[in-house]
C-alpha atoms as a PDB file:
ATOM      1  CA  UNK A   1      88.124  74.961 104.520  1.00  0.00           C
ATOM      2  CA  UNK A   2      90.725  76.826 107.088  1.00  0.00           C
ATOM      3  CA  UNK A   3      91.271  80.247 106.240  1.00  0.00           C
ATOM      4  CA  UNK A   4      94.431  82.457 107.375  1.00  0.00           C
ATOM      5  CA  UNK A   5      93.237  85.966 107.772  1.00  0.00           C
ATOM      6  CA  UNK A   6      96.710  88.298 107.948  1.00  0.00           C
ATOM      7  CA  UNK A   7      96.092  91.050 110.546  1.00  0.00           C
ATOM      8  CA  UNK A   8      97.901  94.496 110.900  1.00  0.00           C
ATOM      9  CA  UNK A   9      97.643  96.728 113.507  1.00  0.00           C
ATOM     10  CA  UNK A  10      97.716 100.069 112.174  1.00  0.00           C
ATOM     11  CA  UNK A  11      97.157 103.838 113.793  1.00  0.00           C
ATOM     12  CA  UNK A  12      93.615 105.259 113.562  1.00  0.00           C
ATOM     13  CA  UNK A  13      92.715 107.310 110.754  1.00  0.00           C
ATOM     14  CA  UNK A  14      92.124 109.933 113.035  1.00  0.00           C
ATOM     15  CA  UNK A  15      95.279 109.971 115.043  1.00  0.00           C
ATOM     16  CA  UNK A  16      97.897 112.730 115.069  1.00  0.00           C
ATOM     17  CA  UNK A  17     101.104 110.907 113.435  1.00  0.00           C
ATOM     18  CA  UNK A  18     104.653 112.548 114.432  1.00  0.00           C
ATOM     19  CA  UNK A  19     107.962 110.935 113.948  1.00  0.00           C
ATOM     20  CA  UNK A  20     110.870 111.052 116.511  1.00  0.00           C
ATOM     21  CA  UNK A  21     114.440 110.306 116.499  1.00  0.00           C
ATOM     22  CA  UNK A  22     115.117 112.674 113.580  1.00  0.00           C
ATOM     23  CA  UNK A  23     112.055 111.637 111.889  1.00  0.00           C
ATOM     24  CA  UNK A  24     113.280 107.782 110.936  1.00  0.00           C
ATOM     25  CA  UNK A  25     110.730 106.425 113.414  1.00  0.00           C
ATOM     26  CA  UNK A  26     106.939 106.558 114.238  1.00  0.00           C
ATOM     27  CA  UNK A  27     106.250 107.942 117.215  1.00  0.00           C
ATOM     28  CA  UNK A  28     103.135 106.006 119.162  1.00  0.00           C
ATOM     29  CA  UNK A  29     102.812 107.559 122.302  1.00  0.00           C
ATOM     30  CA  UNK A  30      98.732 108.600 122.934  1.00  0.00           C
ATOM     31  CA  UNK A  31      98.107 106.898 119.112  1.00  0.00           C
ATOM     32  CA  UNK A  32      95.552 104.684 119.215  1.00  0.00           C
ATOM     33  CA  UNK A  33      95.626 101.625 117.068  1.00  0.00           C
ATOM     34  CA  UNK A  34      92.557  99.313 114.979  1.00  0.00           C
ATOM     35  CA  UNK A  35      92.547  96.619 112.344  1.00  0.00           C
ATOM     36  CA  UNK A  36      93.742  97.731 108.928  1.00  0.00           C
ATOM     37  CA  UNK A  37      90.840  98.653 107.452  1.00  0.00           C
ATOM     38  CA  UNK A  38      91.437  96.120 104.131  1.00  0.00           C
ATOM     39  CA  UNK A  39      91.742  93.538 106.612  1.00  0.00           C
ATOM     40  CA  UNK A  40      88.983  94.236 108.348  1.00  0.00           C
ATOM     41  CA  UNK A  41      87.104  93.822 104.731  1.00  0.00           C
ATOM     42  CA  UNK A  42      88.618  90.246 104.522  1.00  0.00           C
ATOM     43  CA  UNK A  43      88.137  88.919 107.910  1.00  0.00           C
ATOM     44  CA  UNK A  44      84.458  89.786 107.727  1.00  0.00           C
ATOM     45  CA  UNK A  45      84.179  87.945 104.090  1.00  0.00           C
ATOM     46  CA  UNK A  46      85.837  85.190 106.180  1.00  0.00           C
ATOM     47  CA  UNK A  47      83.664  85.296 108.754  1.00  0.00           C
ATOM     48  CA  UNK A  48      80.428  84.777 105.919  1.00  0.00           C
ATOM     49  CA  UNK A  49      82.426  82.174 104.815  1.00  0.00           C
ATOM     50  CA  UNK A  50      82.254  80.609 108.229  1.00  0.00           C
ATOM     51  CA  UNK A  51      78.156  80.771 108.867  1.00  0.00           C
ATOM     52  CA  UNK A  52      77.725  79.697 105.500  1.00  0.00           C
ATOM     53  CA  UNK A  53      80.503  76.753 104.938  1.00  0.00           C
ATOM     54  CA  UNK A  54      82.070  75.941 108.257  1.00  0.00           C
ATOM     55  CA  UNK A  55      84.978  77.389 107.549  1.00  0.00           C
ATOM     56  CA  UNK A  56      87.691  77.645 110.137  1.00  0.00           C
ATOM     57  CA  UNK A  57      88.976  81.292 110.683  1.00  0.00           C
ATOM     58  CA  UNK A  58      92.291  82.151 112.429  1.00  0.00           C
ATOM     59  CA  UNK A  59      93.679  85.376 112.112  1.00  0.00           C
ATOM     60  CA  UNK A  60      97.676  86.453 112.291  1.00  0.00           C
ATOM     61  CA  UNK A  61      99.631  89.325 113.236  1.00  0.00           C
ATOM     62  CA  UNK A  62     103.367  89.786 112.921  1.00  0.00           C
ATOM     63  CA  UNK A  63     103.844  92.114 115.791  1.00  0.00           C
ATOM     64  CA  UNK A  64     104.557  92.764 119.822  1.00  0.00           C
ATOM     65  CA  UNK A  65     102.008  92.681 122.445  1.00  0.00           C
ATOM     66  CA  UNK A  66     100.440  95.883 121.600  1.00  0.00           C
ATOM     67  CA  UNK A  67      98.776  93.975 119.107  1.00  0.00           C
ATOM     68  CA  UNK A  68      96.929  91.668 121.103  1.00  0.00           C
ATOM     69  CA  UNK A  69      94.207  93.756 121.569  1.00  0.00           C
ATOM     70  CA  UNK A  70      94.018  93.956 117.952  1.00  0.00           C
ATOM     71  CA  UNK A  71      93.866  90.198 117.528  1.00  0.00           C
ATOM     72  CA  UNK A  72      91.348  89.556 120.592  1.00  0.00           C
ATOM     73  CA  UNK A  73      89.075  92.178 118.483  1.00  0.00           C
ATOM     74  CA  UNK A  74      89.198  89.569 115.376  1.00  0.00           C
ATOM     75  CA  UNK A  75      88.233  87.250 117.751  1.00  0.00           C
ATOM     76  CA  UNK A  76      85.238  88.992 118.958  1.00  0.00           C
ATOM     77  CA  UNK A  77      84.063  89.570 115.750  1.00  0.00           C
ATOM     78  CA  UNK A  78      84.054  85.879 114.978  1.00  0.00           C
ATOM     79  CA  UNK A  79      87.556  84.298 113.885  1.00  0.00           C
ATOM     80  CA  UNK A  80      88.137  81.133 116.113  1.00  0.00           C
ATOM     81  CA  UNK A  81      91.851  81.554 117.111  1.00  0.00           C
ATOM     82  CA  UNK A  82      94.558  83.874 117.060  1.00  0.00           C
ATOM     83  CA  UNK A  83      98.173  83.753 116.044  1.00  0.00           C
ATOM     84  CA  UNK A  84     100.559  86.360 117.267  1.00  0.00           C
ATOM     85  CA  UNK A  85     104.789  85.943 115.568  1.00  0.00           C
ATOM     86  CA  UNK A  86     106.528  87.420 117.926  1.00  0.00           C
ATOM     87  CA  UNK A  87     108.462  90.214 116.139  1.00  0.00           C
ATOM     88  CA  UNK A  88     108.886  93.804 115.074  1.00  0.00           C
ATOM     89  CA  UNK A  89     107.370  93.966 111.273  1.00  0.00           C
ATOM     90  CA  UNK A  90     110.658  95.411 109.921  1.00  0.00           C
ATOM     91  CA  UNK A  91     109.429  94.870 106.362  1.00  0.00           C
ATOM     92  CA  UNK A  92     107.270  93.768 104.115  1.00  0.00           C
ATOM     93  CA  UNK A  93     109.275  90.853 102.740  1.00  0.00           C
ATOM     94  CA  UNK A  94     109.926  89.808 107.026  1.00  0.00           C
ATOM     95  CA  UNK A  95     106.668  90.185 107.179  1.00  0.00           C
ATOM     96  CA  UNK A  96     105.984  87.800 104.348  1.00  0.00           C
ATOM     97  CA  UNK A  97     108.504  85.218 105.551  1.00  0.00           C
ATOM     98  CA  UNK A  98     106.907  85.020 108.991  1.00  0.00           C
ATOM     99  CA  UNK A  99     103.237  84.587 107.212  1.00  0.00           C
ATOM    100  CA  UNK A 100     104.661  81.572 105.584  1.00  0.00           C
ATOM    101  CA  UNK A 101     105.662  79.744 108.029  1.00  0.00           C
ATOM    102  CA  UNK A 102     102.390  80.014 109.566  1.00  0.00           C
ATOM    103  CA  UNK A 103     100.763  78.837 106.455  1.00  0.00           C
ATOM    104  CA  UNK A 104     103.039  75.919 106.142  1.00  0.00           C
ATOM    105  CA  UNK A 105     102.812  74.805 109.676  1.00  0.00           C
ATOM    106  CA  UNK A 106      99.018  75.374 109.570  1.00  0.00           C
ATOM    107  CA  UNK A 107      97.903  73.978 106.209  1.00  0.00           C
ATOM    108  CA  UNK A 108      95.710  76.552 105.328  1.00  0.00           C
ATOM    109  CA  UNK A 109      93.663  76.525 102.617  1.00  0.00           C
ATOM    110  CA  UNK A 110      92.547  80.135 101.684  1.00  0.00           C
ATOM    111  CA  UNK A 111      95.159  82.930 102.601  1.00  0.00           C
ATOM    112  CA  UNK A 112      93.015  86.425 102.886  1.00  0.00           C
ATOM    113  CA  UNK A 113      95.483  89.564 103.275  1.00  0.00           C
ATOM    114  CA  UNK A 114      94.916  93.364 102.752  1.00  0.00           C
ATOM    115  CA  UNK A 115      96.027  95.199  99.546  1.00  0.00           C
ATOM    116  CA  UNK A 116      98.114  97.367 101.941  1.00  0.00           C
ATOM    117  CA  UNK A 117      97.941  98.638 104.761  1.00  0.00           C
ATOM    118  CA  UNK A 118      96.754 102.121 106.064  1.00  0.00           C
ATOM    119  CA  UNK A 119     100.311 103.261 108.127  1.00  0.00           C
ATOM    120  CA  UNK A 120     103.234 102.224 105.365  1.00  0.00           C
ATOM    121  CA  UNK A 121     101.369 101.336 102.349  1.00  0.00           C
ATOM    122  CA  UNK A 122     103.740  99.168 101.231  1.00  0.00           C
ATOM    123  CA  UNK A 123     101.706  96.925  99.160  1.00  0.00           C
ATOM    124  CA  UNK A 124     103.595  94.402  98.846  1.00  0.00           C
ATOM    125  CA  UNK A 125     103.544  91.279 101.998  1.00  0.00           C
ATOM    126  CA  UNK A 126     100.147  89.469  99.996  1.00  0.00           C
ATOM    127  CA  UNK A 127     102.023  89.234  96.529  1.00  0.00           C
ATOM    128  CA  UNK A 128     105.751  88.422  98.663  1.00  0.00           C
ATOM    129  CA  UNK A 129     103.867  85.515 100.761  1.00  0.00           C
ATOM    130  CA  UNK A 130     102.212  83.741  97.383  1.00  0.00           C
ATOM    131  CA  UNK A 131     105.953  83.905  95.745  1.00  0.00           C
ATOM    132  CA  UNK A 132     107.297  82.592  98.950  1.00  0.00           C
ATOM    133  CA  UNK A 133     104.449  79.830  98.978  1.00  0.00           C
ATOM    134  CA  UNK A 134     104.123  79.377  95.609  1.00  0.00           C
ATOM    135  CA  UNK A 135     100.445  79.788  95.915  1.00  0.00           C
ATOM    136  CA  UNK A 136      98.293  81.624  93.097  1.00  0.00           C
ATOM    137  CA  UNK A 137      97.416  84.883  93.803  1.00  0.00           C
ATOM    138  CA  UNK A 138      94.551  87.573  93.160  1.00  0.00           C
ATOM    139  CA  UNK A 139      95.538  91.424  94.099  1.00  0.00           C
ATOM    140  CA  UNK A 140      92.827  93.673  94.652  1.00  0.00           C
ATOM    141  CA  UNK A 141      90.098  91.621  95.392  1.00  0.00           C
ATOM    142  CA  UNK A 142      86.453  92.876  95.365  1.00  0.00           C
ATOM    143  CA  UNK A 143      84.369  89.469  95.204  1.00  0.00           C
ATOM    144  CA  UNK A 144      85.871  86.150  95.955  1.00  0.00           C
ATOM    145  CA  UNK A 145      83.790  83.173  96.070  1.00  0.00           C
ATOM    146  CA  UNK A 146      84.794  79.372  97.015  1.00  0.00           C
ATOM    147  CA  UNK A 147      82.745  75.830  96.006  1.00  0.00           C
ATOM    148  CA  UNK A 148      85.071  73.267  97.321  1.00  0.00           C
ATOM    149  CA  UNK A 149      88.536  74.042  95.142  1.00  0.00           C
ATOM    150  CA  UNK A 150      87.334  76.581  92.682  1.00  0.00           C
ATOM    151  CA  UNK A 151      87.546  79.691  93.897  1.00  0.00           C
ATOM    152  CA  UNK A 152      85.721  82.375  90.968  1.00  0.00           C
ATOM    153  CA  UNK A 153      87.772  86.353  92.184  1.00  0.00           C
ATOM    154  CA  UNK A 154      86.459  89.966  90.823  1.00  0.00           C
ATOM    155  CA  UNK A 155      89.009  92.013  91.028  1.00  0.00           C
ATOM    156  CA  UNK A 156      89.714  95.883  89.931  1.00  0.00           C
ATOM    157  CA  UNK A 157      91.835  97.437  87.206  1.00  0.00           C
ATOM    158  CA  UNK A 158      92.427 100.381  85.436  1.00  0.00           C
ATOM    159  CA  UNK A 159      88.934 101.343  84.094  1.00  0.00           C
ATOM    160  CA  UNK A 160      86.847  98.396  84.573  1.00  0.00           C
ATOM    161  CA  UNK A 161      86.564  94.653  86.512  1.00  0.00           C
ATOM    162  CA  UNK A 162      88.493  91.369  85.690  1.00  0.00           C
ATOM    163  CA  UNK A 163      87.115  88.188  86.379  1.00  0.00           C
ATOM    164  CA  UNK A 164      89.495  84.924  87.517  1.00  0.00           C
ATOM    165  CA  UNK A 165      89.503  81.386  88.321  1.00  0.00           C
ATOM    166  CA  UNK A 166      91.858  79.837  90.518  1.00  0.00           C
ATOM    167  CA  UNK A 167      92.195  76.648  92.686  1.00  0.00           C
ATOM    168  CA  UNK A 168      92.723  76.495  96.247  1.00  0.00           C
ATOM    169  CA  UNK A 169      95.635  77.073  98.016  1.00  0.00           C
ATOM    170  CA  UNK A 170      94.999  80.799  96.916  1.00  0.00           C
ATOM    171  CA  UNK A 171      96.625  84.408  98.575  1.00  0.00           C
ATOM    172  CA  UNK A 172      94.234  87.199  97.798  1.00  0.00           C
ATOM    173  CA  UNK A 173      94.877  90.442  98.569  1.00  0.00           C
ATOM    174  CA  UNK A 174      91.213  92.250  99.890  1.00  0.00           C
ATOM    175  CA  UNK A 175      89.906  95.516  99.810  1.00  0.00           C
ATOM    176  CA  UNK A 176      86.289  97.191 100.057  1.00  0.00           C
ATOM    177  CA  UNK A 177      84.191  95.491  98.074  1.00  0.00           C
ATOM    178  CA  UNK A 178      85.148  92.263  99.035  1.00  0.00           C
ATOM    179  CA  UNK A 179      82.351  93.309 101.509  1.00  0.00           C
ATOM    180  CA  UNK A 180      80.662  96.707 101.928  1.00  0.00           C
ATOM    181  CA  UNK A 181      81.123  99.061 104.745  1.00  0.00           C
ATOM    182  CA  UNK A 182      77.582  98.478 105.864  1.00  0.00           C
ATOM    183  CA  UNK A 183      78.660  94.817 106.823  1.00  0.00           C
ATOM    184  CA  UNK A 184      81.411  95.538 108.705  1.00  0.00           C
ATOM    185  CA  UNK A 185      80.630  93.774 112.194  1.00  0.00           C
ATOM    186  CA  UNK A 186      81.051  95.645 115.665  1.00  0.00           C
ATOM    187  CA  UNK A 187      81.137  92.973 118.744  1.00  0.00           C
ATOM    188  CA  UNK A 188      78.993  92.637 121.196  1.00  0.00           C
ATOM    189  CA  UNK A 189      79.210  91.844 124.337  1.00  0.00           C
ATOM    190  CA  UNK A 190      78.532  87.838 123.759  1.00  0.00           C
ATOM    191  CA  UNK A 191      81.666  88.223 121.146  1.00  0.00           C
ATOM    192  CA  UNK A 192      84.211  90.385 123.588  1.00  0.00           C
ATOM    193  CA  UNK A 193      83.470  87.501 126.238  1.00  0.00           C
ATOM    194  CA  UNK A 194      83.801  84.738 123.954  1.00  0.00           C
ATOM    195  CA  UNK A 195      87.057  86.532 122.799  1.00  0.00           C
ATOM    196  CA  UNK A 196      88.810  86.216 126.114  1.00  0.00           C
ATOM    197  CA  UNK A 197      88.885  82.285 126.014  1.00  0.00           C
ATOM    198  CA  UNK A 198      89.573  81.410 122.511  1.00  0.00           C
ATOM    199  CA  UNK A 199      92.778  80.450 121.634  1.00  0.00           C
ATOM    200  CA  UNK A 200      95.866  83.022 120.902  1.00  0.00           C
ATOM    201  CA  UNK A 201      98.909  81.385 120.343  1.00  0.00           C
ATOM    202  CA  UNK A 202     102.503  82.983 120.493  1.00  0.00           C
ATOM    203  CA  UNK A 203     105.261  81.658 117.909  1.00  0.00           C
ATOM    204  CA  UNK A 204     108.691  82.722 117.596  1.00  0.00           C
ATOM    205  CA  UNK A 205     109.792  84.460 114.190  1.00  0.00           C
ATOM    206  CA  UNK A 206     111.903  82.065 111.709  1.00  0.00           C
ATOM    207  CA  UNK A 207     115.459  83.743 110.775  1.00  0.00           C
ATOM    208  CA  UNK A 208     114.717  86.675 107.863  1.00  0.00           C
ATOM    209  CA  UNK A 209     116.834  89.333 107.026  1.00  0.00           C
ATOM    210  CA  UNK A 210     115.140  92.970 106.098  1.00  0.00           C
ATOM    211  CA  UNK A 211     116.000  93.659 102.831  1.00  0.00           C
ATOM    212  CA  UNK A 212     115.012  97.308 103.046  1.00  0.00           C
ATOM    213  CA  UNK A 213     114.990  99.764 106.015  1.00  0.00           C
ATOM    214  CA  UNK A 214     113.127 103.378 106.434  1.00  0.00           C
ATOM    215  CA  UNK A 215     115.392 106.512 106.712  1.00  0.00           C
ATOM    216  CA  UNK A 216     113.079 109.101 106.926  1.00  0.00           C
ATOM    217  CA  UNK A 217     109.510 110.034 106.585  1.00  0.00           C
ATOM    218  CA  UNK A 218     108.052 113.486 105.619  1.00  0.00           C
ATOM    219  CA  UNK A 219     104.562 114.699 106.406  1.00  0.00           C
ATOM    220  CA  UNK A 220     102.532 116.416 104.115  1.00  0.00           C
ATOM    221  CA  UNK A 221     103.099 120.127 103.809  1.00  0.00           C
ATOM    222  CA  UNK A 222     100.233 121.968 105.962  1.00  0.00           C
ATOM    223  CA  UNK A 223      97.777 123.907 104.050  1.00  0.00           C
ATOM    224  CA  UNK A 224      98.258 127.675 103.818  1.00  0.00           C
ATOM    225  CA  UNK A 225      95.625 129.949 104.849  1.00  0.00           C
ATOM    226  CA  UNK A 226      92.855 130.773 103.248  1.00  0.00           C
ATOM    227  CA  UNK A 227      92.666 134.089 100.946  1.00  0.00           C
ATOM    228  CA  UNK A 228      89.541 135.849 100.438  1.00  0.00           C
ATOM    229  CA  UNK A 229      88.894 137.775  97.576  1.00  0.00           C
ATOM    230  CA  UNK A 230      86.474 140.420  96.890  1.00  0.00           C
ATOM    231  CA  UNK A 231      84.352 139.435  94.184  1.00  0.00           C
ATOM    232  CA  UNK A 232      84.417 142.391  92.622  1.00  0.00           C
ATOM    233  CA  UNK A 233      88.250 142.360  92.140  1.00  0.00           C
ATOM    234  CA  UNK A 234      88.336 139.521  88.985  1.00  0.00           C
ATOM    235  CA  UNK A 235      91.804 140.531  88.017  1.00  0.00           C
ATOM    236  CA  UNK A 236      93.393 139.841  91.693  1.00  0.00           C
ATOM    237  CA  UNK A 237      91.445 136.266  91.681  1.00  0.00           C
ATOM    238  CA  UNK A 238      92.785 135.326  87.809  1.00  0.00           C
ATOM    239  CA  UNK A 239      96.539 136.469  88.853  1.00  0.00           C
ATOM    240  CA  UNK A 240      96.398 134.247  92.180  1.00  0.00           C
ATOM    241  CA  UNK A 241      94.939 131.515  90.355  1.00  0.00           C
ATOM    242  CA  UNK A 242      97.369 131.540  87.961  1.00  0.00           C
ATOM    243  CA  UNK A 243     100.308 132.568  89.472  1.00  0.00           C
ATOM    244  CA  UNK A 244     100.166 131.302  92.825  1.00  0.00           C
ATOM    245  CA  UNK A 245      97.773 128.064  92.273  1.00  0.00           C
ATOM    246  CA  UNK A 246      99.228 127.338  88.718  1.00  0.00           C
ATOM    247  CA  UNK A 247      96.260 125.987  88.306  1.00  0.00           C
ATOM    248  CA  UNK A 248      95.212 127.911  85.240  1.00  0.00           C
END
């Protein structure tokens, strides 16, 4: 089975995000960046599907060189090769185009994607990239297991679980649960070497057009100070609560 593992390389949780050029672009100076975190669930179910099958793993990012260091992580932690398209991700459906190319040239077999991703949240590149392939698809994947073309998915909705079958080709779209956090792998120092000769191959982007493009972004309002009331003064607390809070 080869497996296509879709990449992003997103800010840190814990960076400080500012916008420049009248807040219609992300600024990344001193931001460090990591492997979107619902990727990082699918690679690793990958990965088990590797030590236990023999799968092949190759992971791909639709991105500049910045992301290499994102993509030789993958590697470390146990995908096989690397694929890096050679463009800026304008958008989720020139992201999705890209992807499919990949998959076309590569003949993969099992597509694993994140629901979204952590910096735009689009949603939207896993479902784009099965229309574009014509593959079937599973969104919001918690479980996902393969024997030979059946592939048996868990995935979430509204209140409850919903079980599928599908045959391979499939897209999923991953998220925790697919794995836990606790099996999340760090690499060692065996993997980081091992990373630095395996395979990480640049392509050129196919012709796309954006079909959408970001004007602004907003950050959250900051939260106000905090107000401390005496407990002894009820009637101050109810009228704050109410008419300040509005939350009674």
């Amino acid at each position: 089975m080869k497996i296509l593992v879709c990449i992003s390389h997103v800010p840190d949780t814990t960076a400080k995000i500012n916008f420049t050029n009248g807040d219609s672009e992300f600024d990344a100076n001193g931001v460090q960046f990591v492997i979107n975190p619902n990727d990082e669930f699918g690679l690793t179910r990958a990965i088990w599907f590797k030590e236990q099958a023999g799968a092949t793993v190759t992971v791909v990012n639709v991105g500049g060189t910045d992301a290499e260091a994102t993509l030789r992580k993958a590697l470390a932690i146990g995908a096989d090769e690397a694929i890096r398209v050679n463009a800026t991700p304008t958008d989720g459906f020139f992201v999705a185009k890209q992807l499919a190319e990949v998959v076309k040239n590569g003949g993969y077999d099992l597509v694993i994607a994140g629901k979204e991703s952590l910096d735009y949240n689009g949603g939207m590149v896993p479902g784009m990239l099965a229309g574009l392939l014509g593959y079937d698809f599973v969104n919001g994947c918690i479980t996902l297991d393969v024997n030979g073309t059946d592939a048996k998915a868990v995935r979430e909705i509204d209140g409850g679980k919903e079980t599928l079958s599908a045959k391979l080709p499939l897209v999923i779209a991953g998220q925790k649960g697919l794995v836990e956090e606790k099996d999340l792998r760090i690499p060692n120092m065996r993997g980081i070497m091992q990373a630095r000769t395996k395979a990480l191959t640049l392509v050129e982007p196919v012709g796309a057009q954006s079909s959408t493009k970001s004007v602004k972004f907003e950050k959250p309002a900051p939260k106000s100070a905090v107000k401390l009331i005496s407990p002894d003064n009820l009637d101050e607390l109810v009228n704050l609560l109410h008419n300040e809070a509005k939350v009674i």
